[in-house]
N, C-alpha and C. Protein backbone atom coordinates (compact mmCIF):
# COMPACT_ATOMS: atom_id res chain seq x y z
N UNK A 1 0.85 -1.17 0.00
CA UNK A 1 0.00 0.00 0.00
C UNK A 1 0.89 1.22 0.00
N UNK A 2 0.46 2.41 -1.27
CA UNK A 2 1.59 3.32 -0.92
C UNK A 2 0.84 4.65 -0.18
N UNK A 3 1.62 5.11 1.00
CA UNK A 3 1.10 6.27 1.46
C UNK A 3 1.51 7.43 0.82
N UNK A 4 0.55 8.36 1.14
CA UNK A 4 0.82 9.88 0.55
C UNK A 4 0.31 10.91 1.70
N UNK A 5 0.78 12.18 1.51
CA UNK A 5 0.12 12.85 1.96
C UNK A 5 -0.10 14.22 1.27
N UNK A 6 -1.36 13.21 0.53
CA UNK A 6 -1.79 14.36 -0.41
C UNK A 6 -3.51 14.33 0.28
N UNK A 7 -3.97 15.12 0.58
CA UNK A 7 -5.27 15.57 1.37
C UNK A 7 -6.18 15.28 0.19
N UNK A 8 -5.95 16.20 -1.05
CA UNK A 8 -6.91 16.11 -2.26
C UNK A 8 -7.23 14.57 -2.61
N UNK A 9 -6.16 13.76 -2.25
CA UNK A 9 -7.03 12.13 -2.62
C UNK A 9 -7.93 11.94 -1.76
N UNK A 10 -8.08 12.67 -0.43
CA UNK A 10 -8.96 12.00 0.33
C UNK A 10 -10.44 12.64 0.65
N UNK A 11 -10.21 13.57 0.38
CA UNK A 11 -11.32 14.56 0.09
C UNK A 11 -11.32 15.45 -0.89
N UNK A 12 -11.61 15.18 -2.54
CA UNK A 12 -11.60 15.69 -3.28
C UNK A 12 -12.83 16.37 -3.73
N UNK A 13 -13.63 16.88 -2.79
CA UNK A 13 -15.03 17.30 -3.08
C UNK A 13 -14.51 19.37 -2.15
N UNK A 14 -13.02 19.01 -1.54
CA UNK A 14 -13.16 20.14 -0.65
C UNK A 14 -11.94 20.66 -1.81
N UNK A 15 -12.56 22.55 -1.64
CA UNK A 15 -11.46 23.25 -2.86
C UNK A 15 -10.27 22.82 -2.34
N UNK A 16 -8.80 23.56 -2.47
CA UNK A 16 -7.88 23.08 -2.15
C UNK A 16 -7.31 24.19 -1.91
N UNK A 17 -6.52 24.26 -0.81
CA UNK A 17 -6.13 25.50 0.15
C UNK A 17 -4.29 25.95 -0.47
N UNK A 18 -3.72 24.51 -0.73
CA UNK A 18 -2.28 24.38 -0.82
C UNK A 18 -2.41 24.34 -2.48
N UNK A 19 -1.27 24.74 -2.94
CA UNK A 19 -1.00 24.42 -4.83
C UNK A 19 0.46 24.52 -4.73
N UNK A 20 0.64 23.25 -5.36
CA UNK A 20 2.15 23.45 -5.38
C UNK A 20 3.50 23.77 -4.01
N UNK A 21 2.37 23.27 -2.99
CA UNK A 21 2.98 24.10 -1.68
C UNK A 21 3.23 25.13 -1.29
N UNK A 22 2.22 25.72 -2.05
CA UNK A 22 2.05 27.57 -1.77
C UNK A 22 0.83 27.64 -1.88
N UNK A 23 0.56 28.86 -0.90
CA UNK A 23 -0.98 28.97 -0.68
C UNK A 23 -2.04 29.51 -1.72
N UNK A 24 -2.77 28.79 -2.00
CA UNK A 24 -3.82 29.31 -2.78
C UNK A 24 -4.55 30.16 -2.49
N UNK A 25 -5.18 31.50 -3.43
CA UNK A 25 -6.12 32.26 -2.59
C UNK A 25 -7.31 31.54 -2.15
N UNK A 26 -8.12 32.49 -1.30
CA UNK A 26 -9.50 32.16 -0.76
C UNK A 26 -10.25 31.61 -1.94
N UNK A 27 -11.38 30.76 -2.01
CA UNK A 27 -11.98 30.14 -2.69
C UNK A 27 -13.19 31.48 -3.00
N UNK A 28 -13.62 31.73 -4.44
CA UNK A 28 -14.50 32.92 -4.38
C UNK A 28 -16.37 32.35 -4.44
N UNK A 29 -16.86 32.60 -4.21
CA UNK A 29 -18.42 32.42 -3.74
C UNK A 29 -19.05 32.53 -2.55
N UNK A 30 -20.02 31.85 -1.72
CA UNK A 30 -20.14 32.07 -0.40
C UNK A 30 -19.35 31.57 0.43
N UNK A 31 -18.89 30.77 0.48
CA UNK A 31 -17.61 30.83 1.59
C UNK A 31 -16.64 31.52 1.73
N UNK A 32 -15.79 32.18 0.52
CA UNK A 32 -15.36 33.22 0.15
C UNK A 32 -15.82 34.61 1.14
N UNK A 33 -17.24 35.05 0.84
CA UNK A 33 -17.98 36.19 1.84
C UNK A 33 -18.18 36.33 3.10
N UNK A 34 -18.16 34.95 3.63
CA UNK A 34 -18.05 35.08 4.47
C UNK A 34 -19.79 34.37 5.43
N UNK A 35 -20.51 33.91 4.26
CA UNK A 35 -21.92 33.35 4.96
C UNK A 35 -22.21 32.46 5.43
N UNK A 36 -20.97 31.72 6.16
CA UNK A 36 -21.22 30.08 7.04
C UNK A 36 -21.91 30.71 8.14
N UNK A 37 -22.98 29.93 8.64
CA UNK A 37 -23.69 30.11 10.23
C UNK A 37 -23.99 28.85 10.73
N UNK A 38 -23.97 29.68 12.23
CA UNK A 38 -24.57 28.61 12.79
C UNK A 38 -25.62 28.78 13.83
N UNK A 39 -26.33 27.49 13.86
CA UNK A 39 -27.34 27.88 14.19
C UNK A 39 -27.62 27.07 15.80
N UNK A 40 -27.93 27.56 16.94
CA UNK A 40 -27.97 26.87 18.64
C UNK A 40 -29.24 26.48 18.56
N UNK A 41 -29.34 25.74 19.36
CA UNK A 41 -30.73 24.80 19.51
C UNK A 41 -31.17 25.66 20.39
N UNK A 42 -32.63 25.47 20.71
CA UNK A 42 -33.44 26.06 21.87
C UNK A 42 -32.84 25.33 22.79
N UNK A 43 -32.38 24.52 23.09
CA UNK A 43 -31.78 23.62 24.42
C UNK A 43 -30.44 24.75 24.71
N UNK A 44 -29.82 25.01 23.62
CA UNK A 44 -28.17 25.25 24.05
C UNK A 44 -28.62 26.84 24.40
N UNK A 45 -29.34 27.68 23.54
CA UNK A 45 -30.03 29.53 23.90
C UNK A 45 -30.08 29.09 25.19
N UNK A 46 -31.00 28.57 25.92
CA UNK A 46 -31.26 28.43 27.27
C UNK A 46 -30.53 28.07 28.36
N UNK A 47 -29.97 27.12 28.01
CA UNK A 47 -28.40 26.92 29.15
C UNK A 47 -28.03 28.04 29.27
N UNK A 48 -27.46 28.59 27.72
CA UNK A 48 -26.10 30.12 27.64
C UNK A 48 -27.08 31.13 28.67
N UNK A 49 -28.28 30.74 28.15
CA UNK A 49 -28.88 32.07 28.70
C UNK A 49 -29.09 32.00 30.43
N UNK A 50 -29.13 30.69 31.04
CA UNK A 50 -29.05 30.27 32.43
C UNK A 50 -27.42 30.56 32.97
N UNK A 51 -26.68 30.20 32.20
CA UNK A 51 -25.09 30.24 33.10
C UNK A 51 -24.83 31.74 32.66
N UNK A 52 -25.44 32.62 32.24
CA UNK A 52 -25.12 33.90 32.01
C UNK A 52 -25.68 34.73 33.31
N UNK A 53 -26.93 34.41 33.39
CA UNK A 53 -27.62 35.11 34.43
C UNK A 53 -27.25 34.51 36.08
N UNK A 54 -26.91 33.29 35.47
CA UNK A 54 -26.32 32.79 37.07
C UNK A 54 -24.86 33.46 37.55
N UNK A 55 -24.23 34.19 36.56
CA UNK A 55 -23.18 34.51 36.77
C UNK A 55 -23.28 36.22 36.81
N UNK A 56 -24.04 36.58 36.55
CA UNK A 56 -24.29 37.79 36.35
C UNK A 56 -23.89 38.72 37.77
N UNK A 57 -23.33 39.97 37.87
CA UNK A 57 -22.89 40.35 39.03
C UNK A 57 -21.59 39.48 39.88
N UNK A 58 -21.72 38.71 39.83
CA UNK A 58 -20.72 37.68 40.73
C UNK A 58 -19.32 38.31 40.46
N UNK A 59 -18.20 38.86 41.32
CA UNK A 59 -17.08 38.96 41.19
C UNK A 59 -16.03 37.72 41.76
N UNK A 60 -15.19 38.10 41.22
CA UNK A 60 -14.05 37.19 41.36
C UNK A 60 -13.28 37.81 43.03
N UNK A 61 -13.49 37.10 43.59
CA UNK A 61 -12.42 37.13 44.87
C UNK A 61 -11.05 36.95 44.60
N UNK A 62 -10.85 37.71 44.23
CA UNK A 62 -8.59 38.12 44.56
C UNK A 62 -8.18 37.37 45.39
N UNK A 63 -8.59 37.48 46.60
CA UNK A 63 -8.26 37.09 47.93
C UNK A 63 -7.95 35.98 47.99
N UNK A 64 -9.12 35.02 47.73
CA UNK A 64 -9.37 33.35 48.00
C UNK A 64 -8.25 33.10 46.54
N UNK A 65 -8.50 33.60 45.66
CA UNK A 65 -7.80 32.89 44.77
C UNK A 65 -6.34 33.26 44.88
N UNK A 66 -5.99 33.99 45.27
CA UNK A 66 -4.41 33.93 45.79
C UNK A 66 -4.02 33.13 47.05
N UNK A 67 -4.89 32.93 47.66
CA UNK A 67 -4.62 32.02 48.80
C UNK A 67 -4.53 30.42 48.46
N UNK A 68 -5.08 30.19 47.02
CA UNK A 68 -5.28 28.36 46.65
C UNK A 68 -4.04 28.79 45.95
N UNK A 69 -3.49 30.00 45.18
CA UNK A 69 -2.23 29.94 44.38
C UNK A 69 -1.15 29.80 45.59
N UNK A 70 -1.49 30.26 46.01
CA UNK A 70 -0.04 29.98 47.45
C UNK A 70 -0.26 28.90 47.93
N UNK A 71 -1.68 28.13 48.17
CA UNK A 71 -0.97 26.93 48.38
C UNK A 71 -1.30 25.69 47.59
N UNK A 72 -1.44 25.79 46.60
CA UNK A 72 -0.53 24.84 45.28
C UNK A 72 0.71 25.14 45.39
N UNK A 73 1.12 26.29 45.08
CA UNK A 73 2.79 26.38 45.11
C UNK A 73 3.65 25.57 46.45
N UNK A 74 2.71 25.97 47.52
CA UNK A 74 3.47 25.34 48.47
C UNK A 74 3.17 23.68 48.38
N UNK A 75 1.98 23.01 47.54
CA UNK A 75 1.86 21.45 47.73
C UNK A 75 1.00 21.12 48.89
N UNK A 76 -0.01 22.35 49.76
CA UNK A 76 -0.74 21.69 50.47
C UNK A 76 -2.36 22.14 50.10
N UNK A 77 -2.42 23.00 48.70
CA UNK A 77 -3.84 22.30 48.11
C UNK A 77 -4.02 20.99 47.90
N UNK A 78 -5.09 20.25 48.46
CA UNK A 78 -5.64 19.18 47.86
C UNK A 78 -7.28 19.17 47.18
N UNK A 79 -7.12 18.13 46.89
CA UNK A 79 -8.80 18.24 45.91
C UNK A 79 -9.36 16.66 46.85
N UNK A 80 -10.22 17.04 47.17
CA UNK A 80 -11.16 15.32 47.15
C UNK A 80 -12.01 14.85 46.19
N UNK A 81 -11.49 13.92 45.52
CA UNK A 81 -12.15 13.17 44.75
C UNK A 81 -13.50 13.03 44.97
N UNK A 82 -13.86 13.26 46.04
CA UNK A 82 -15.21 12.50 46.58
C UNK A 82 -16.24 13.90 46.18
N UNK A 83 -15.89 14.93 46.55
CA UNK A 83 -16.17 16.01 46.66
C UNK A 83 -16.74 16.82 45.31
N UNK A 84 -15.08 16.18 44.75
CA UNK A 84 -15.37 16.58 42.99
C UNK A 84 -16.50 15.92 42.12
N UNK A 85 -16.50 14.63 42.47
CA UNK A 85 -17.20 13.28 42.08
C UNK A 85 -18.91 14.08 42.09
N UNK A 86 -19.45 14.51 43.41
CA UNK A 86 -20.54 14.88 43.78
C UNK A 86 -21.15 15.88 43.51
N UNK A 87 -20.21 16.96 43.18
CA UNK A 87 -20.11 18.34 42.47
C UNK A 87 -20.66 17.93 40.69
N UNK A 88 -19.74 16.81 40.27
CA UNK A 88 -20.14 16.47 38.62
C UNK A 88 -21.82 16.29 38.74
N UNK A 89 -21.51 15.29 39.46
CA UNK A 89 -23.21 14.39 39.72
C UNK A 89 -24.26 15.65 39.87
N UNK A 90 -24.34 16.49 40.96
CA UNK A 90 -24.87 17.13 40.75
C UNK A 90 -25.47 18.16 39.62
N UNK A 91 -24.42 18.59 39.01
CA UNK A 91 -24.49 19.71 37.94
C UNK A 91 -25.15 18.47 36.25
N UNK A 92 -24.56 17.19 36.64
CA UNK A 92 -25.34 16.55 35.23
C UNK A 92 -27.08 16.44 35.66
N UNK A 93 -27.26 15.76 37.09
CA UNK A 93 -28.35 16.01 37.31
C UNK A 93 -29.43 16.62 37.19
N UNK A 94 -28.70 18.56 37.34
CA UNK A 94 -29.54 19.57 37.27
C UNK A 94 -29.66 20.07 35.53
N UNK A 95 -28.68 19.03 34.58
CA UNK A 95 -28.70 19.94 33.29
C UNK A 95 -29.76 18.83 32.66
N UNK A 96 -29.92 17.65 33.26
CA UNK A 96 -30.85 16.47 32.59
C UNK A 96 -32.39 17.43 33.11
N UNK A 97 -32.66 17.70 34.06
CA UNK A 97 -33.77 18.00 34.81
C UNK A 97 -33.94 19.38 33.62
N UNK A 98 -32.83 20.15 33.52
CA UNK A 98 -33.16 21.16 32.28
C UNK A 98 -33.63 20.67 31.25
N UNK A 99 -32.90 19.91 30.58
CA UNK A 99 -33.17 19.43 29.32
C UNK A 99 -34.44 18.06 29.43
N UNK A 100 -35.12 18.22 30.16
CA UNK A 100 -36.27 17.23 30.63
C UNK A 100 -37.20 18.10 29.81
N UNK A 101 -37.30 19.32 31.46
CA UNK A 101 -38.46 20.10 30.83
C UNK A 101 -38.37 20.99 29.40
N UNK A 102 -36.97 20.98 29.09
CA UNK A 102 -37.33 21.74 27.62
C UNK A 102 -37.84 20.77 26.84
N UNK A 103 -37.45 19.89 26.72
CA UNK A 103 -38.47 18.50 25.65
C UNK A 103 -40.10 18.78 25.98
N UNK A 104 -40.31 18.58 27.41
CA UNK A 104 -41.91 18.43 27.66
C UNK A 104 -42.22 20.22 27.07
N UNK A 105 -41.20 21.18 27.16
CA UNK A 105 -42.10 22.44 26.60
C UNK A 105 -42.53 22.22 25.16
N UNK A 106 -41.85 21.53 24.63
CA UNK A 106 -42.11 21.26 22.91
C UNK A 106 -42.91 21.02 22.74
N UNK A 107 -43.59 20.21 23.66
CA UNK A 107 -45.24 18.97 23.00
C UNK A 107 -45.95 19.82 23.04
C-alpha cells in the first residue's frame, strides 16, 4: 500500500487550500464572503442564557484565589475526589432536569 500525503485524494469534493505548496487564494463564492452560520438549539439559547444570568454580578475574589495559588505552590492544596465526584453528579443532574423540561415544553 503506498502512502501519501496528499489531502486532495482523500477529500476531493473540498477546494484546495495548498497548490504546489504555496498557498492558494480564498476560494470565491459564499464561503469566500463570508456566509457560514450557525445555528444553537433552543436547548443550548437556554443553558447560555441560564449560566449567564447565574453569573451575572458575581465577582471574582482576589483574595481566596491567591490564597489556593499559594498553596498549590506550596503542595498543600488538595482536591477530594469525593467532593469533585458529587459536584459532577450534581451539575449533570440539574442539566438532565433542564433538558427534561425543555423537551416536555415542545409537546
Amino acid at each position: 500500500m503506498k502512502v501519501t500525503n496528499n489531502i486532495e485524494s482523500l477529500q476531493p469534493d473540498l477546494p484546495s487550500r495548498v497548490v504546489n505548496g504555496q498557498r492558494a487564494p480564498a476560494p470565491s463564492g459564499k464561503a469566500a464572503e463570508g456566509t457560514d452560520q450557525v445555528q444553537l438549539s433552543e436547548a443550548s439559547r437556554t443553558l447560555k442564557a441560564g449560566f449567564t444570568a447565574e453569573n451575572d454580578g458575581e465577582t471574582v475574589r482576589t483574595d481566596k484565589v491567591e490564597e489556593i495559588r499559594e498553596a498549590i505552590k506550596k503542595g498543600e492544596f488538595h482536591v477530594s475526589a469525593e467532593v469533585v465526584a458529587d459536584k459532577m453528579i450534581a451539575e449533570a443532574a440539574e442539566l438532565v432536569e433542564v433538558m427534561t423540561a425543555m423537551g416536555q415544553q415542545g409537546r
